[in-house]
PDB file of N, CA and C in Angstrom:
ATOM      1  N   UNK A   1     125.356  54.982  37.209  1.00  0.00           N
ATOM      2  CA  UNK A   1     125.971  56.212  36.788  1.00  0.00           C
ATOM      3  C   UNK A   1     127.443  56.169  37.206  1.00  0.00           C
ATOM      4  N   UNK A   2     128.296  56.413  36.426  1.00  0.00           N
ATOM      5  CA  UNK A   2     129.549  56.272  36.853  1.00  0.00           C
ATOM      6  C   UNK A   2     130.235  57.758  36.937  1.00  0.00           C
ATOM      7  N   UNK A   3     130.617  57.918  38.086  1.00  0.00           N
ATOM      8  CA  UNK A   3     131.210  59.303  38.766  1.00  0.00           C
ATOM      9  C   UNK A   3     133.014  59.401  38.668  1.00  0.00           C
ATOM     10  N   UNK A   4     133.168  60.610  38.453  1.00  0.00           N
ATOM     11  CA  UNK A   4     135.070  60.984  38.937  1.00  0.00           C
ATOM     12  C   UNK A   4     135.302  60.414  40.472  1.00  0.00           C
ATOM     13  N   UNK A   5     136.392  60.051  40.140  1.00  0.00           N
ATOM     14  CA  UNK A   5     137.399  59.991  41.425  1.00  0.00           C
ATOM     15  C   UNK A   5     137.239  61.102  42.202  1.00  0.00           C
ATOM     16  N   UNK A   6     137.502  62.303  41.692  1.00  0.00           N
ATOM     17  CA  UNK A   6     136.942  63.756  42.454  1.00  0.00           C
ATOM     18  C   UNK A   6     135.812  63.688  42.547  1.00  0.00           C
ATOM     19  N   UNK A   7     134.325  62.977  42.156  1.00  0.00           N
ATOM     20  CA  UNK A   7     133.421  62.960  42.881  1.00  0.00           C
ATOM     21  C   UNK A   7     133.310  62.239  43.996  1.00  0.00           C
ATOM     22  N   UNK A   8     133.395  61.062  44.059  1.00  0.00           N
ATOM     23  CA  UNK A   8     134.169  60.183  45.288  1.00  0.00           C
ATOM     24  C   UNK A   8     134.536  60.940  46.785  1.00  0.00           C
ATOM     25  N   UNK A   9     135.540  61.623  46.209  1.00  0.00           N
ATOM     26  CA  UNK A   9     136.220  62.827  46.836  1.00  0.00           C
ATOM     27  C   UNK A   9     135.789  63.544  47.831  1.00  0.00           C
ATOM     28  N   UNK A  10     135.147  64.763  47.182  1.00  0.00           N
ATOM     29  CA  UNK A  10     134.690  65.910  47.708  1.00  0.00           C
ATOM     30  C   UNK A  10     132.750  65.453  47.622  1.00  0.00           C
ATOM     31  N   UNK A  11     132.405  64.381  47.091  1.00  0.00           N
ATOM     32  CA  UNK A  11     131.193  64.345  47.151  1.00  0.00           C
ATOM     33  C   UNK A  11     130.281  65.781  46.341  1.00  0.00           C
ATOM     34  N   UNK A  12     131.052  66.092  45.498  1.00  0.00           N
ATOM     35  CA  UNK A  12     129.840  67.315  44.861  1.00  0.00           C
ATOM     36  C   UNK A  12     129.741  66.674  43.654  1.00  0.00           C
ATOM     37  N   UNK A  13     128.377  67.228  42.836  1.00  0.00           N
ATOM     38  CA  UNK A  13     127.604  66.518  42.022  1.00  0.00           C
ATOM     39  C   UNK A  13     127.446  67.717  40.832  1.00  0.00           C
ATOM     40  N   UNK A  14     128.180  66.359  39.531  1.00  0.00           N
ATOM     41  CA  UNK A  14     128.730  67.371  38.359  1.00  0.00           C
ATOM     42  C   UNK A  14     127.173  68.346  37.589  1.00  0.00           C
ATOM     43  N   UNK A  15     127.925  69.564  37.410  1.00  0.00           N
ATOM     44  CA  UNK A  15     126.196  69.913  37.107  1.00  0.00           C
ATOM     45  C   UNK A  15     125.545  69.047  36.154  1.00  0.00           C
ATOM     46  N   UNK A  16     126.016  68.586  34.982  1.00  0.00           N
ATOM     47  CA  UNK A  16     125.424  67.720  34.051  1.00  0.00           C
ATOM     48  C   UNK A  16     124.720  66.389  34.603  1.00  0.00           C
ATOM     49  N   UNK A  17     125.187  65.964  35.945  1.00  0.00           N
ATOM     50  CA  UNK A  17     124.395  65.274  36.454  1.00  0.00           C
ATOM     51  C   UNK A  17     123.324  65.918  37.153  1.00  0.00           C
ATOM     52  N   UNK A  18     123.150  67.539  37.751  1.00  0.00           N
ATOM     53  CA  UNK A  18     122.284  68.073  38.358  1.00  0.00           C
ATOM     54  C   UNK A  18     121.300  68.103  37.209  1.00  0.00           C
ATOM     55  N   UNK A  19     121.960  68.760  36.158  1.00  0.00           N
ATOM     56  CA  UNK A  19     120.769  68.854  34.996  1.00  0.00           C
ATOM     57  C   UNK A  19     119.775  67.247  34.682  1.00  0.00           C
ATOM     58  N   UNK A  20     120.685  66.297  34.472  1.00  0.00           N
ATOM     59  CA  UNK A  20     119.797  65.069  34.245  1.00  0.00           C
ATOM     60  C   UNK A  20     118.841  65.044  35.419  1.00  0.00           C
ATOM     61  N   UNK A  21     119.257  64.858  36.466  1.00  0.00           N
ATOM     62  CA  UNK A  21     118.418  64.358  37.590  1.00  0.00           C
ATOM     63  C   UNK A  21     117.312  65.135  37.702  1.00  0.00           C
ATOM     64  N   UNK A  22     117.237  66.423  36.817  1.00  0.00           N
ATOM     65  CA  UNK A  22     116.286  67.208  37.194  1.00  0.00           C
ATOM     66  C   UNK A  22     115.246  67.138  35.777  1.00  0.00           C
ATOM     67  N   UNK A  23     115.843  66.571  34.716  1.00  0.00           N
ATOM     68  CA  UNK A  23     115.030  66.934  33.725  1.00  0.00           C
ATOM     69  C   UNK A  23     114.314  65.114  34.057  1.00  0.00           C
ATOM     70  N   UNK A  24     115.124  64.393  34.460  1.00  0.00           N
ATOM     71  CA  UNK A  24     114.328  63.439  34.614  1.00  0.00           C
ATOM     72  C   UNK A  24     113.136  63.359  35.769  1.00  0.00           C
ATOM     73  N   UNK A  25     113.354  64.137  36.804  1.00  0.00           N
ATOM     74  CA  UNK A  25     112.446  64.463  37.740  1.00  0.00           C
ATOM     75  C   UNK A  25     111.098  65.160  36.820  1.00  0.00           C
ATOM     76  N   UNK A  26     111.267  66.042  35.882  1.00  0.00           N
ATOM     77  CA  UNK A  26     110.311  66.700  35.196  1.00  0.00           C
ATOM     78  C   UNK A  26     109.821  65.602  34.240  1.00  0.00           C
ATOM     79  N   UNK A  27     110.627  64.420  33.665  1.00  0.00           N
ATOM     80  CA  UNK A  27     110.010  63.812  32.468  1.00  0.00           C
ATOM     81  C   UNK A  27     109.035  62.507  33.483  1.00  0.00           C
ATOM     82  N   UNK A  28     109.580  62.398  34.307  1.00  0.00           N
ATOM     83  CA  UNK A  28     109.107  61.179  34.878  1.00  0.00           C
ATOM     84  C   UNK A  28     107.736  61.606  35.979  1.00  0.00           C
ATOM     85  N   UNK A  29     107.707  62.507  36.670  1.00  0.00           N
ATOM     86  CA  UNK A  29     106.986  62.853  37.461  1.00  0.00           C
ATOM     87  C   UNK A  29     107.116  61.851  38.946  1.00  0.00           C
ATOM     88  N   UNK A  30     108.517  61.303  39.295  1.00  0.00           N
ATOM     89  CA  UNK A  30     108.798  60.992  40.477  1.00  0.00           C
ATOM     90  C   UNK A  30     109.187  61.517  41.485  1.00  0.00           C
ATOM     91  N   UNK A  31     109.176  60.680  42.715  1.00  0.00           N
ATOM     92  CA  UNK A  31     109.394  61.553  44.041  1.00  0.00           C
ATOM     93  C   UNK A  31     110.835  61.666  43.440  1.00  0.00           C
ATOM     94  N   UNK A  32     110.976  63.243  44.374  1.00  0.00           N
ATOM     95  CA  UNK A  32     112.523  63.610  44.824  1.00  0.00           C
ATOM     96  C   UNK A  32     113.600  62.309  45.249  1.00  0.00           C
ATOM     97  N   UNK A  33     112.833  61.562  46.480  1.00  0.00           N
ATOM     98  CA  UNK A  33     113.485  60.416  47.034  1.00  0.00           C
ATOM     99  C   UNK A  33     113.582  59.606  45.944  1.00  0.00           C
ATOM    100  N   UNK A  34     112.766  58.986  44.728  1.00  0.00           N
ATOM    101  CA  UNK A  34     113.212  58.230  43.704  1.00  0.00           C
ATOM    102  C   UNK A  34     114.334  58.900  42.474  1.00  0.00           C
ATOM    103  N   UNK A  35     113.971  60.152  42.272  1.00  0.00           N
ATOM    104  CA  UNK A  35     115.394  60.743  41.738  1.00  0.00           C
ATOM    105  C   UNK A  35     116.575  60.217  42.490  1.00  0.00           C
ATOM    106  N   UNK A  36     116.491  61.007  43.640  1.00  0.00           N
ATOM    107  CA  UNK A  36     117.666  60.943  44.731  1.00  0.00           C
ATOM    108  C   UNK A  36     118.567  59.223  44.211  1.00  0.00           C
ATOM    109  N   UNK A  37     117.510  58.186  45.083  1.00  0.00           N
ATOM    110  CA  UNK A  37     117.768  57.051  44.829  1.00  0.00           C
ATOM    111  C   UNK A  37     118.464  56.961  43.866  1.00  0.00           C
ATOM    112  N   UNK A  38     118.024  56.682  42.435  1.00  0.00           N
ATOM    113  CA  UNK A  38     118.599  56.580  41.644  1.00  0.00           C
ATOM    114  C   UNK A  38     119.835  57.464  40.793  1.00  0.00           C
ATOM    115  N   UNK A  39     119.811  58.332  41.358  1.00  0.00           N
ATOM    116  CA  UNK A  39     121.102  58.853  41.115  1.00  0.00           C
ATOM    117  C   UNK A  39     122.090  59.046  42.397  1.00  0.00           C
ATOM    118  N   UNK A  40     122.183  58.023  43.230  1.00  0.00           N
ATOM    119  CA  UNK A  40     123.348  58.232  44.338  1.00  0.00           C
ATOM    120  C   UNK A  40     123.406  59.071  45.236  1.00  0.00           C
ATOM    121  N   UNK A  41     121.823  60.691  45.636  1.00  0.00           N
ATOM    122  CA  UNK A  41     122.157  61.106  46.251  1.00  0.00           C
ATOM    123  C   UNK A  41     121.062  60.891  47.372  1.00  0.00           C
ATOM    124  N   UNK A  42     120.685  61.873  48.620  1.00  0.00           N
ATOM    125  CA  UNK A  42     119.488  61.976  49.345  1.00  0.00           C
ATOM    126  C   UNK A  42     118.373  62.929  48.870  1.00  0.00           C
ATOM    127  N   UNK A  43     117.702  62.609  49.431  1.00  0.00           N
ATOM    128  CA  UNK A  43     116.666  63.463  49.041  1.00  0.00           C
ATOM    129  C   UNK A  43     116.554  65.212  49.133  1.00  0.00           C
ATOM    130  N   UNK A  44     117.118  65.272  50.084  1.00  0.00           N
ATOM    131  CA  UNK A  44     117.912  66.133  50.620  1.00  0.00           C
ATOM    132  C   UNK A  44     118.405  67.063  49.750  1.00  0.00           C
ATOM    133  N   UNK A  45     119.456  66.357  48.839  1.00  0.00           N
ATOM    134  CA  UNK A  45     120.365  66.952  48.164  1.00  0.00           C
ATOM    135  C   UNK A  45     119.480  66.947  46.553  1.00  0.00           C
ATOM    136  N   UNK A  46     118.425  65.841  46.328  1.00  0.00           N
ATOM    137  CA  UNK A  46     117.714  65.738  45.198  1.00  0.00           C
ATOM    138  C   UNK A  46     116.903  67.416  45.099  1.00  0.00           C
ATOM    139  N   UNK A  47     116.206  67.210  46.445  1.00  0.00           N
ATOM    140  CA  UNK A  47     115.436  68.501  46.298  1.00  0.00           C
ATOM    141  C   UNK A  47     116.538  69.958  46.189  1.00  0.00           C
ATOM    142  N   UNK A  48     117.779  70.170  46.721  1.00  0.00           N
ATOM    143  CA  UNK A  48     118.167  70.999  46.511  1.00  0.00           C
ATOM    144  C   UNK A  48     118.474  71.711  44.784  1.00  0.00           C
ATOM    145  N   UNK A  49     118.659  70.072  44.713  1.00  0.00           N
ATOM    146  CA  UNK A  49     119.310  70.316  43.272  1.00  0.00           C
ATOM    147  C   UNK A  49     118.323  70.429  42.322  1.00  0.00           C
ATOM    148  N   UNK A  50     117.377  70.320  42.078  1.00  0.00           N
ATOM    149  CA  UNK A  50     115.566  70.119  41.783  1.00  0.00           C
ATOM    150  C   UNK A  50     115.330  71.554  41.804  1.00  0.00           C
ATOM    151  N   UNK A  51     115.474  71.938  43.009  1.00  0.00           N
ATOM    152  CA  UNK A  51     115.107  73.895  43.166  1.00  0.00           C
ATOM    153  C   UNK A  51     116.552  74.561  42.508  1.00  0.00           C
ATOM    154  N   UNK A  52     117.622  74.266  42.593  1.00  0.00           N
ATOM    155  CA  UNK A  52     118.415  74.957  41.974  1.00  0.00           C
ATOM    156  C   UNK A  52     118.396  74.998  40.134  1.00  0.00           C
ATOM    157  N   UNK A  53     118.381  74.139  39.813  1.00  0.00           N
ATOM    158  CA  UNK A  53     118.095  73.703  38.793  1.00  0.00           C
ATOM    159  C   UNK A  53     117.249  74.613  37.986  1.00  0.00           C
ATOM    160  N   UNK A  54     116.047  74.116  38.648  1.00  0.00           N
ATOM    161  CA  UNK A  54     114.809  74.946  37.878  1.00  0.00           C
ATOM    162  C   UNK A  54     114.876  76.474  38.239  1.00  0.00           C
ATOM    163  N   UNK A  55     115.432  77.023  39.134  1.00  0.00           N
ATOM    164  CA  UNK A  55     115.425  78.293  39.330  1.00  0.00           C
ATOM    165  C   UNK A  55     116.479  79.180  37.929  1.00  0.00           C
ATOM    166  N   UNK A  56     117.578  78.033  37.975  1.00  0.00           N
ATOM    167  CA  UNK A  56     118.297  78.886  36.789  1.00  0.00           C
ATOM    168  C   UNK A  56     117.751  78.712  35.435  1.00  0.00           C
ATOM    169  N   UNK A  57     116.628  77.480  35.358  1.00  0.00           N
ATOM    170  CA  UNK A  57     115.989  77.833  34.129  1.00  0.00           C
ATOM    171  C   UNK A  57     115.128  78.445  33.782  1.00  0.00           C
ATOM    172  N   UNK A  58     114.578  78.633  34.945  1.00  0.00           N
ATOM    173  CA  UNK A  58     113.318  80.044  34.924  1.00  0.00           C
ATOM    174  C   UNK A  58     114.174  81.666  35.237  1.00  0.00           C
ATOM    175  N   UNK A  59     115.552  81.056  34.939  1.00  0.00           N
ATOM    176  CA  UNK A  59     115.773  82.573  35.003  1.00  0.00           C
ATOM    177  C   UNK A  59     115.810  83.375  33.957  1.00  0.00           C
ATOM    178  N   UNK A  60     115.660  82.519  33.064  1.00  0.00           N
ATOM    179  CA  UNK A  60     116.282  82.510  31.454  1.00  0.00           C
ATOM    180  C   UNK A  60     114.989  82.639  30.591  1.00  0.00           C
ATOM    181  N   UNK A  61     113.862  83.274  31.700  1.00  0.00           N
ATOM    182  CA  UNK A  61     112.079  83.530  30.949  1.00  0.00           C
ATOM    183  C   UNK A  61     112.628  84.673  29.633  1.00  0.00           C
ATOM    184  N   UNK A  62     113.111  85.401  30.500  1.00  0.00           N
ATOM    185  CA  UNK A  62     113.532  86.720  29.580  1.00  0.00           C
ATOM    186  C   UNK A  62     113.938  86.537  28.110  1.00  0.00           C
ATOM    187  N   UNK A  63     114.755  85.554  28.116  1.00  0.00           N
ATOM    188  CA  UNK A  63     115.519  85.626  26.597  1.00  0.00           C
ATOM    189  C   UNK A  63     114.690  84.461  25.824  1.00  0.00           C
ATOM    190  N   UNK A  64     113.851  83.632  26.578  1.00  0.00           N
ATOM    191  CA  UNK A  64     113.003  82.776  25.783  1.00  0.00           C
ATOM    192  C   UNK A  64     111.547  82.644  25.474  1.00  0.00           C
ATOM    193  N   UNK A  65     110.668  83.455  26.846  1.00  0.00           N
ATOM    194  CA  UNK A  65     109.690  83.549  26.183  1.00  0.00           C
ATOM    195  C   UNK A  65     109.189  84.588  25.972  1.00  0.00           C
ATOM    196  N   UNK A  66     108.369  84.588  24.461  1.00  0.00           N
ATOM    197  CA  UNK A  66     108.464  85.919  24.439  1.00  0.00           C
ATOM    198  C   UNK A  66     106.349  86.249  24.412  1.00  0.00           C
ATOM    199  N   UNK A  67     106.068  87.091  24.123  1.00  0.00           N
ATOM    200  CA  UNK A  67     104.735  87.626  23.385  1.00  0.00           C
ATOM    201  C   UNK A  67     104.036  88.736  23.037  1.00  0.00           C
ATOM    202  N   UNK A  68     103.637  88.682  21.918  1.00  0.00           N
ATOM    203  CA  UNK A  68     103.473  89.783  21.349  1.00  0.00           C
ATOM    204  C   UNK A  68     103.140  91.047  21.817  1.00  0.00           C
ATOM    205  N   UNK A  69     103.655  92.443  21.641  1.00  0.00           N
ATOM    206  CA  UNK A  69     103.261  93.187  22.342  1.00  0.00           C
ATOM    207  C   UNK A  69     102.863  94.394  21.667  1.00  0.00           C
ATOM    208  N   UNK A  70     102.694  94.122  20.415  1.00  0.00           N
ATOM    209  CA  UNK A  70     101.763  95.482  19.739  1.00  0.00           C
ATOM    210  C   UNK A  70     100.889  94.854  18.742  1.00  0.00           C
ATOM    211  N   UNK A  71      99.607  95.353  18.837  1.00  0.00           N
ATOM    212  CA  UNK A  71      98.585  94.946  17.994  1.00  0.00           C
ATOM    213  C   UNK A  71      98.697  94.197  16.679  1.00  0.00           C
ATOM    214  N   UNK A  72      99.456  94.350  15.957  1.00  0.00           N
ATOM    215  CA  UNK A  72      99.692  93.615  14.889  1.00  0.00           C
ATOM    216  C   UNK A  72     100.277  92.560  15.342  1.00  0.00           C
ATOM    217  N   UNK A  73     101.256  92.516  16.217  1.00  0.00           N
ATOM    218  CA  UNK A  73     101.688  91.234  16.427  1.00  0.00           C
ATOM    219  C   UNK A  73     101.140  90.575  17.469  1.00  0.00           C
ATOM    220  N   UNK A  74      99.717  90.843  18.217  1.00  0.00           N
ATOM    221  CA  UNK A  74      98.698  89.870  18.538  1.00  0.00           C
ATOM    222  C   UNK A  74      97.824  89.368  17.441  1.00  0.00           C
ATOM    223  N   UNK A  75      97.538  90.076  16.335  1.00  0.00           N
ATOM    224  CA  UNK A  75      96.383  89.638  15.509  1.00  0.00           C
ATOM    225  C   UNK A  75      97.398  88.665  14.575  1.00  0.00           C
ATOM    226  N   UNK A  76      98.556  88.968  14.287  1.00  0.00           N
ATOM    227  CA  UNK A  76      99.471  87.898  13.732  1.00  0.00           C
ATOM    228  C   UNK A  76      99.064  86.368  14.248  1.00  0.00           C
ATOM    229  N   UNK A  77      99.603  86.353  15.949  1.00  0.00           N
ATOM    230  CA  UNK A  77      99.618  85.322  16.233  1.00  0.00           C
ATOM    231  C   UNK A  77      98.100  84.830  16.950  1.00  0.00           C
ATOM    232  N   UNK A  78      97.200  85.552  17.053  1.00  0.00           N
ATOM    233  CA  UNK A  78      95.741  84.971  17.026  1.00  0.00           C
ATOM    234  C   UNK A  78      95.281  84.273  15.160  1.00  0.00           C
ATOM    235  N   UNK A  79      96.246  85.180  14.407  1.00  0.00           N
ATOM    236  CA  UNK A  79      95.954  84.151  13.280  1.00  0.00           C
ATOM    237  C   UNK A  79      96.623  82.778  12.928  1.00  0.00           C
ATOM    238  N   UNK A  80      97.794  82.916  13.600  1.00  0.00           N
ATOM    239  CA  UNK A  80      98.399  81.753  13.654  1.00  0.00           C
ATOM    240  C   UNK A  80      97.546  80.417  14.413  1.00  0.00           C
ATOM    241  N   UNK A  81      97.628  80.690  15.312  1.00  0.00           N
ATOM    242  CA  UNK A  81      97.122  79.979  16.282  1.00  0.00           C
ATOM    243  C   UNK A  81      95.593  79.614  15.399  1.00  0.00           C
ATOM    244  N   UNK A  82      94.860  80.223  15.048  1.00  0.00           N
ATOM    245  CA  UNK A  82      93.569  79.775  14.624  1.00  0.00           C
ATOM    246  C   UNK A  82      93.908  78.713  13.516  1.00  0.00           C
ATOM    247  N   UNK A  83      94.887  79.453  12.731  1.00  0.00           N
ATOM    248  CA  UNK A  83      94.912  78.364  11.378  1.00  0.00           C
ATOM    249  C   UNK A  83      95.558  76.852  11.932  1.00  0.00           C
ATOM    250  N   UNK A  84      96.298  77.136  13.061  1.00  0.00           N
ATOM    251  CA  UNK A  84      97.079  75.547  13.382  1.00  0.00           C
ATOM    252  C   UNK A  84      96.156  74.988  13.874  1.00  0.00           C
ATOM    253  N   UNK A  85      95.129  75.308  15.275  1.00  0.00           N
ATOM    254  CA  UNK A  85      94.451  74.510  15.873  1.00  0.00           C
ATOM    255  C   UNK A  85      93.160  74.803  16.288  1.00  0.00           C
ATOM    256  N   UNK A  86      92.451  75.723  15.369  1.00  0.00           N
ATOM    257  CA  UNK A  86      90.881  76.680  15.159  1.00  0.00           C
ATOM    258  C   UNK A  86      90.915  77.191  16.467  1.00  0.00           C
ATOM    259  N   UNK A  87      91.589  77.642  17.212  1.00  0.00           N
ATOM    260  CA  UNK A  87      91.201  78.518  18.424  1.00  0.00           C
ATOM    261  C   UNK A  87      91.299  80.363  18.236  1.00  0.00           C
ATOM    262  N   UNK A  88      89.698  80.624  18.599  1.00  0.00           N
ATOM    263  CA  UNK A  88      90.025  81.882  17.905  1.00  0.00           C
ATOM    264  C   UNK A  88      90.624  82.724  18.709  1.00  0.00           C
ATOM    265  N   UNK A  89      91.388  84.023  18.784  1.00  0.00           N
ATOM    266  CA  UNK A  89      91.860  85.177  20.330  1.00  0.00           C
ATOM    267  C   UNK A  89      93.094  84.650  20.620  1.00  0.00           C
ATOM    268  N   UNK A  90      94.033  83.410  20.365  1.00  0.00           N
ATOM    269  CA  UNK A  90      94.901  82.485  21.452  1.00  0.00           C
ATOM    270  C   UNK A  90      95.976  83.036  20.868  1.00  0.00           C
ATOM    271  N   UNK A  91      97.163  83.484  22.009  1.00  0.00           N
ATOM    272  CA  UNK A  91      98.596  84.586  21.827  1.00  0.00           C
ATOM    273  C   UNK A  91      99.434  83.194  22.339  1.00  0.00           C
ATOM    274  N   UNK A  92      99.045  82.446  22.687  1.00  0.00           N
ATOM    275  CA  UNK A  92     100.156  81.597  23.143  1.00  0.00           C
ATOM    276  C   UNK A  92      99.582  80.157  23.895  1.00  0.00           C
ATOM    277  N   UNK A  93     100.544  79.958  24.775  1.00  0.00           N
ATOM    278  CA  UNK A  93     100.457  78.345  25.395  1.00  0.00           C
ATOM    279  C   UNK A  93     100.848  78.401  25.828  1.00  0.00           C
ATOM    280  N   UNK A  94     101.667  77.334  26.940  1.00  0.00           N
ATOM    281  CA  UNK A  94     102.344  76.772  27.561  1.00  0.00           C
ATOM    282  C   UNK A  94     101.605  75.126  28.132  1.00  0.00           C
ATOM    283  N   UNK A  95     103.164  74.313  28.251  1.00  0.00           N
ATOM    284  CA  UNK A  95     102.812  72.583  29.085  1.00  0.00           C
ATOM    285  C   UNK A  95     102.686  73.199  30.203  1.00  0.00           C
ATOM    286  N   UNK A  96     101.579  72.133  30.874  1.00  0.00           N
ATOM    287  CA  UNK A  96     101.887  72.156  32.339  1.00  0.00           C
ATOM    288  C   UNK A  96     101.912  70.843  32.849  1.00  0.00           C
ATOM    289  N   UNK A  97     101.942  71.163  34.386  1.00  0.00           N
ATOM    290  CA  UNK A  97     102.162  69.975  35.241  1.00  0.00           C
ATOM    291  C   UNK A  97     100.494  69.261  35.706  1.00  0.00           C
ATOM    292  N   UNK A  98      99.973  68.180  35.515  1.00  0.00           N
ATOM    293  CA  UNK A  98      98.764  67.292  35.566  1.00  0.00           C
ATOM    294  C   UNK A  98      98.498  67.374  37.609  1.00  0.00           C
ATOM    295  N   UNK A  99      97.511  68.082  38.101  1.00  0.00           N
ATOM    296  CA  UNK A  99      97.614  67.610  39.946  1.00  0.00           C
ATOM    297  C   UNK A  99      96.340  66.426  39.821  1.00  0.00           C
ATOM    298  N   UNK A 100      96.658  65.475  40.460  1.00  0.00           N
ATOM    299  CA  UNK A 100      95.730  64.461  40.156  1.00  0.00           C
ATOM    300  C   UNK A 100      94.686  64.803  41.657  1.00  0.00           C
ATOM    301  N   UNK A 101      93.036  64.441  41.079  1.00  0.00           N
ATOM    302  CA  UNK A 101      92.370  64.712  41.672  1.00  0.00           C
ATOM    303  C   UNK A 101      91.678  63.569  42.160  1.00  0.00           C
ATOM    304  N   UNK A 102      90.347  63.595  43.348  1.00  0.00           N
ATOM    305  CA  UNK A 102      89.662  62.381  43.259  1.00  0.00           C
ATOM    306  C   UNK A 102      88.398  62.911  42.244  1.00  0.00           C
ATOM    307  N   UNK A 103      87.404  62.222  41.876  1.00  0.00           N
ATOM    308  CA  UNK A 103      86.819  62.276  40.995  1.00  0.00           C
ATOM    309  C   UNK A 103      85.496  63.584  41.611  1.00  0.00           C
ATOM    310  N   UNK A 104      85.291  64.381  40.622  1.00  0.00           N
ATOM    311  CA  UNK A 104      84.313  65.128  41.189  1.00  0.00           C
ATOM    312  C   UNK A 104      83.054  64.951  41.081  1.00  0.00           C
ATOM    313  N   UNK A 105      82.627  63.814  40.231  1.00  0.00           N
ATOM    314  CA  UNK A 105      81.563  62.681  40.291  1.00  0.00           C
ATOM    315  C   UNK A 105      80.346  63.544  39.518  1.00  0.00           C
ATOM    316  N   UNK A 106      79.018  63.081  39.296  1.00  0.00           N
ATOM    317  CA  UNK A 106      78.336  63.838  38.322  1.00  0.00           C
ATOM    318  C   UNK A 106      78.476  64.108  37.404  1.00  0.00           C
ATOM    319  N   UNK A 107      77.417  64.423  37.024  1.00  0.00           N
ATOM    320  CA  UNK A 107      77.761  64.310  35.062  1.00  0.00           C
ATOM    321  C   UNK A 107      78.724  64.838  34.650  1.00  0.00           C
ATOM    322  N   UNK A 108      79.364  65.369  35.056  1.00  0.00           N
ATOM    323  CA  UNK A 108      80.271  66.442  34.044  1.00  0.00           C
ATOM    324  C   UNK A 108      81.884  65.666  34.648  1.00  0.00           C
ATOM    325  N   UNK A 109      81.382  64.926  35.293  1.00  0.00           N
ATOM    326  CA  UNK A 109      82.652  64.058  36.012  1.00  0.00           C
ATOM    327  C   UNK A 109      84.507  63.839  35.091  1.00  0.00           C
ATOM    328  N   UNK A 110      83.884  63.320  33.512  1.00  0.00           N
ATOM    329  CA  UNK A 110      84.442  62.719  32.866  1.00  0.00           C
ATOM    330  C   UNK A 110      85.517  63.839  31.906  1.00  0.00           C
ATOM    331  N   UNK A 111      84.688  65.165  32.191  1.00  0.00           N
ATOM    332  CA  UNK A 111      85.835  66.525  31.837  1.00  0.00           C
ATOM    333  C   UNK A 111      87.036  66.459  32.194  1.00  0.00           C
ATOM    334  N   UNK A 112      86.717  66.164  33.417  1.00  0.00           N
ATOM    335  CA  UNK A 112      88.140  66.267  34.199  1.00  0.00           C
ATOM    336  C   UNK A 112      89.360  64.801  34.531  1.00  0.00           C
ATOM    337  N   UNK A 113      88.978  63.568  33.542  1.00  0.00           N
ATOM    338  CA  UNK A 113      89.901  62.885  33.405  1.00  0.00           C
ATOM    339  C   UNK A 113      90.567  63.341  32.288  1.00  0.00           C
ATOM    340  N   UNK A 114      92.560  63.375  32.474  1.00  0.00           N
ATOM    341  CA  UNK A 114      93.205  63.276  31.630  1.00  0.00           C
ATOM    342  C   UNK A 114      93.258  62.541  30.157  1.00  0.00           C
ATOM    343  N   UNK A 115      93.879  62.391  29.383  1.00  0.00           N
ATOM    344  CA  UNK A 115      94.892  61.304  28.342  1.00  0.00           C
ATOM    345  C   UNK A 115      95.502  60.556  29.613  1.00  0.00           C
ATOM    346  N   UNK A 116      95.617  60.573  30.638  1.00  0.00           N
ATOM    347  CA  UNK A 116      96.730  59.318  31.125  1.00  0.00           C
ATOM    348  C   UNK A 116      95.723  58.720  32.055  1.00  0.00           C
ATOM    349  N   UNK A 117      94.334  58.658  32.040  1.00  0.00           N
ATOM    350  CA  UNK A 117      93.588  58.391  32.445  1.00  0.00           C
ATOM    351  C   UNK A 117      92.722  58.857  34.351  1.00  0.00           C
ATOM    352  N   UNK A 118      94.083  59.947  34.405  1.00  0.00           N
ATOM    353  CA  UNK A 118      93.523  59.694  36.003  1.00  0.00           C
ATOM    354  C   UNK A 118      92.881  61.495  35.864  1.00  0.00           C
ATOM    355  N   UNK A 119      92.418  61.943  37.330  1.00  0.00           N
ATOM    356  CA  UNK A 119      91.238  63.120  37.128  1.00  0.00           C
ATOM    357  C   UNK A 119      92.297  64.001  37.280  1.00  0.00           C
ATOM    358  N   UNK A 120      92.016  65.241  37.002  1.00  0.00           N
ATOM    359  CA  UNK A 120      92.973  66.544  37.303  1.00  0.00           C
ATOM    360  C   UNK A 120      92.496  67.893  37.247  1.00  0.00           C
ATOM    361  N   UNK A 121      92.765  68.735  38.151  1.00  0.00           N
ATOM    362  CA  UNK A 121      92.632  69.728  38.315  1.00  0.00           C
ATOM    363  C   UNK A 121      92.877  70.969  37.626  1.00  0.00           C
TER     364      UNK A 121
END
C-alpha cells in the first residue's frame, strides 16, 4: 500500500484506507492482527479502526434500512418475497456473520454444516 509523505509524518491513517481495511476485514473474515499486518498498522489501531468504521455505518440504519410499516405494505412484500423465493409471511432479510461450531453430532448433525463446509450456529 503506498502512503503520503504526511502519512509517514503524523502517522494517521487516510479514511479510505480505514474504509478498505475494514471492508476487507468483513469480506475476508480475518483476525484484526492479519488486517493490521497487512495494512501497516497494529492491531491495536486495526481494531480501533474496525469499531470506528462499522459504527459510522450502522449509523446510517436510518436512511437505509427500511420495512414496511402498514398493512398493505407488509402483504406487498410477503408477496414479493413468496414469488422470488416461495417463502410464505417473509418482510425481509438480512447477511449475516457464520460462528463456527464443533459438531453437534446425531442425526440432525448435518443441518448445521454451512456452504463453506464447516458447522455453525
Amino acid at each position: 500500500m503506498v502512503f503520503s509523505k504526511s502519512w509517514r509524518m503524523n502517522h494517521s491513517i487516510s479514511p479510505i484506507n480505514q474504509l478498505l481495511a475494514t471492508l476487507r476485514f468483513y469480506a475476508t473474515n480475518n483476525t484484526q492482527l492479519t488486517i493490521g499486518d497487512n495494512s501497516g498498522f497494529s492491531i491495536s489501531t486495526a481494531h480501533r479502526i474496525i469499531r470506528k468504521v462499522s459504527l459510522a455505518i450502522a449509523s446510517l440504519h436510518q436512511e437505509f434500512i427500511k420495512f414496511p410499516s402498514t398493512a398493505q405494505e407488509i402483504r406487498q412484500e410477503q408477496n414479493n418475497f413468496y414469488h422470488l423465493a416461495r417463502f410464505p409471511r417473509v418482510i425481509g432479510a438480512m447477511d449475516c456473520t457464520h460462528v463456527r461450531i464443533s459438531s453437534p453430532g446425531g442425526e440432525q448433525a448435518e443441518i448445521f454444516r454451512n456452504r463453506k463446509g464447516y458447522f455453525l450456529y
